[in-house]
Protein backbone atom coordinates (compact mmCIF):
# COMPACT_ATOMS: atom_id res chain seq x y z
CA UNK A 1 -11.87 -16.36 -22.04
CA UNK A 2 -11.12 -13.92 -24.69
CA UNK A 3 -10.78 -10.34 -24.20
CA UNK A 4 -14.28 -9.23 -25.60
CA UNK A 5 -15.66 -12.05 -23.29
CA UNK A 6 -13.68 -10.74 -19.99
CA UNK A 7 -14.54 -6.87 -21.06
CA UNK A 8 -18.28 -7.93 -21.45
CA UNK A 9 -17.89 -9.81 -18.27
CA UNK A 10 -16.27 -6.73 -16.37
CA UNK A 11 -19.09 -4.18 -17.97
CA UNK A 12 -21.35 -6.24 -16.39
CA UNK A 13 -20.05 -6.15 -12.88
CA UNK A 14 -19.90 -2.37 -13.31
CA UNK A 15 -23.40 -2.24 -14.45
CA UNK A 16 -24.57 -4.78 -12.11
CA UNK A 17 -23.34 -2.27 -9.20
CA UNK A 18 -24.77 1.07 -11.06
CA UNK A 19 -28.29 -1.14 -11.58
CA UNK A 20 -28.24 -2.88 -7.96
CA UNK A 21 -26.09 -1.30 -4.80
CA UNK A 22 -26.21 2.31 -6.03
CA UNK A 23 -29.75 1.99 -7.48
CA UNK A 24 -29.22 3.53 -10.70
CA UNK A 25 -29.96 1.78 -13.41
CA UNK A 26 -30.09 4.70 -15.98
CA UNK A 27 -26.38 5.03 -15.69
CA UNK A 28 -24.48 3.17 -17.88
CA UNK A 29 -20.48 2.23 -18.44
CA UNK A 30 -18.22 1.08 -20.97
CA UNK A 31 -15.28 -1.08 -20.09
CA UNK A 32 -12.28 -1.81 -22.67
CA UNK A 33 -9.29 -3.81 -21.82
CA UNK A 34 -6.33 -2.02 -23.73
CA UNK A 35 -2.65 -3.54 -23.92
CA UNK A 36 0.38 -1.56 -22.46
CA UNK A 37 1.34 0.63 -25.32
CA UNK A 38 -2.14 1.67 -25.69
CA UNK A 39 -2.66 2.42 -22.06
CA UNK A 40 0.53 4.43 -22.02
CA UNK A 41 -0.60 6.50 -24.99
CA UNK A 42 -3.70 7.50 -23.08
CA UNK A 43 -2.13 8.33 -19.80
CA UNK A 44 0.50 10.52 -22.01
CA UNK A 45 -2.19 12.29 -23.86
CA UNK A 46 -4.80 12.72 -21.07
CA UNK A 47 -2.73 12.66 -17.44
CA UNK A 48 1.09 13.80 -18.80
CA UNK A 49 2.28 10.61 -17.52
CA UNK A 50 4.54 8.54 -20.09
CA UNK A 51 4.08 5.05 -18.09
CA UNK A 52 1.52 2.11 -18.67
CA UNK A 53 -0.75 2.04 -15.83
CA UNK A 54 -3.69 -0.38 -14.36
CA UNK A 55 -6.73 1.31 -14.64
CA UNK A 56 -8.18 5.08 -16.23
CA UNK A 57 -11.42 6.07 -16.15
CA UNK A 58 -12.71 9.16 -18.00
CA UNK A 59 -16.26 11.01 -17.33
CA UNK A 60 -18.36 11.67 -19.72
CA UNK A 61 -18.28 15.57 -20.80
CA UNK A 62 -20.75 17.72 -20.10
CA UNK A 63 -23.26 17.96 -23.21
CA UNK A 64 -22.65 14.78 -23.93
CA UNK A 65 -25.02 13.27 -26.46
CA UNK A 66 -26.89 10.75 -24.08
CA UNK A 67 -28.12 7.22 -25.25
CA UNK A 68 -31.69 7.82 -24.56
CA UNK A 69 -34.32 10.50 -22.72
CA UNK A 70 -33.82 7.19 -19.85
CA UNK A 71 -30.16 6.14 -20.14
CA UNK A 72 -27.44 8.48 -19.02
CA UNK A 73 -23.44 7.55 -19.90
CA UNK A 74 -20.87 8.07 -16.89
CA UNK A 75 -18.11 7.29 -18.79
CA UNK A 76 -15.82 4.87 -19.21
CA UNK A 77 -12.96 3.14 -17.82
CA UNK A 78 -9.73 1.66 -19.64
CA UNK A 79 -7.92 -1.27 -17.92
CA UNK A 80 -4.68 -2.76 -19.51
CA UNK A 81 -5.16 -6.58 -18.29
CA UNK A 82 -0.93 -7.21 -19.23
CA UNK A 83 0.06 -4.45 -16.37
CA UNK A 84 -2.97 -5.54 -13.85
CA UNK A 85 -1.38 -9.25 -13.74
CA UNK A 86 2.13 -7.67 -12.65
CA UNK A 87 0.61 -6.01 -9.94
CA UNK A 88 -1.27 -7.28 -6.66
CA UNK A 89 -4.71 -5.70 -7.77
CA UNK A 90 -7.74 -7.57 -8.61
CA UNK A 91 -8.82 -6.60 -11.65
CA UNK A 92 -12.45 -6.66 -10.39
CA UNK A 93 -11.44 -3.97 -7.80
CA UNK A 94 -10.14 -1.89 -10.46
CA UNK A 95 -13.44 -1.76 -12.04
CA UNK A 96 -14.89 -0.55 -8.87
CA UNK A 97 -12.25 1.87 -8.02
CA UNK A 98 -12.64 3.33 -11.92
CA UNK A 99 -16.27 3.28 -11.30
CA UNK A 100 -16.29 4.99 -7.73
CA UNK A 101 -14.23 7.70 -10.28
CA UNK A 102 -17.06 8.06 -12.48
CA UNK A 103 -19.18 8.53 -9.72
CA UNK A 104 -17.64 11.41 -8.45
CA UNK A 105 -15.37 9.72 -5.66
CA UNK A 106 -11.46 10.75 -5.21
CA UNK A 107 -8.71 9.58 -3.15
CA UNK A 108 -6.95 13.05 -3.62
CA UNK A 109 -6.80 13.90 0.51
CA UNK A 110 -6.17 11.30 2.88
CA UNK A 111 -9.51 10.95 4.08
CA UNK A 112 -10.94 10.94 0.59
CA UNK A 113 -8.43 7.97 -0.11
CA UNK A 114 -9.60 6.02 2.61
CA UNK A 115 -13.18 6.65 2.52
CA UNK A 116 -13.24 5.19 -1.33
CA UNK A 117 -11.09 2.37 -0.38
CA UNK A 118 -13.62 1.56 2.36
CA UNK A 119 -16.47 1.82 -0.02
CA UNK A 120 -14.19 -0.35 -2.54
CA UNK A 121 -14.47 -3.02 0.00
CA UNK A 122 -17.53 -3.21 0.97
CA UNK A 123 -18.79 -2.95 -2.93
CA UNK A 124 -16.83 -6.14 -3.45
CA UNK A 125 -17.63 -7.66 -0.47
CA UNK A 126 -21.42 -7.17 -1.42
CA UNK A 127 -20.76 -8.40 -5.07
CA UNK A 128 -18.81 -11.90 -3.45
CA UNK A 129 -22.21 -11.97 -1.21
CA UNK A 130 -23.88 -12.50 -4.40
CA UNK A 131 -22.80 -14.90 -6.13
């Protein structure tokens, strides 16, 4: 699969949960798949963090100009495919996990942390269910 096919394929699984589990299908995401130097650019520029890293999401700002009077952009979430294989995470999960970001979910306090990680789960549990 190339990487425009696995993006596409991973913007759908985050619109498929926006559209189906959280009801909203007026929200919208984009999804890019970004190699390591890339991804460690971004986390410089927008985190202070000179590393590659798996996954960044970013909200859309405020004022945003939207697609339509209907549609309404979250944001959108960065994944660097290269650093995701080197590490134990699914690359599905980190779709969710960006996604539960956009939503307005944090893992900032313990119970925060667990809370999305629960909600992780059972997202992914409910998209195997699917298939």
């Amino acid at each position: 699969m190339t990487r425009v096919d696995e993006a596409k394929r991973l913007q759908g699984l985050a619109q498929t949960v926006l559209t189906s589990y959280f009801k909203s299908p007026h929200l919208k995401v984009e999804v890019y798949l970004i190699d390591k130097r890339k991804m460690r650019e971004l986390n410089r520029v927008f985190r202070g963090v000179d590393k590659p890293t798996d996954i960044l999401s970013f909200e859309s700002p405020s004022g945003f100009p939207q697609l339509s009077k209907t549609e309404k952009a979250v944001g959108q979430i960065y994944l660097c495919p290269t650093y995701i294989k080197s590490h134990t995470v699914g690359i599905e999960r980190l779709v969710v996990h960006g996604l539960l970001h956009l939503l307005g979910f944090d893992h900032d306090k313990e119970h925060a942390r667990i809370r999305m990680q629960n909600l992780e789960f059972k997202i992914l549990a409910w998209l195997k269910n699917r298939s």
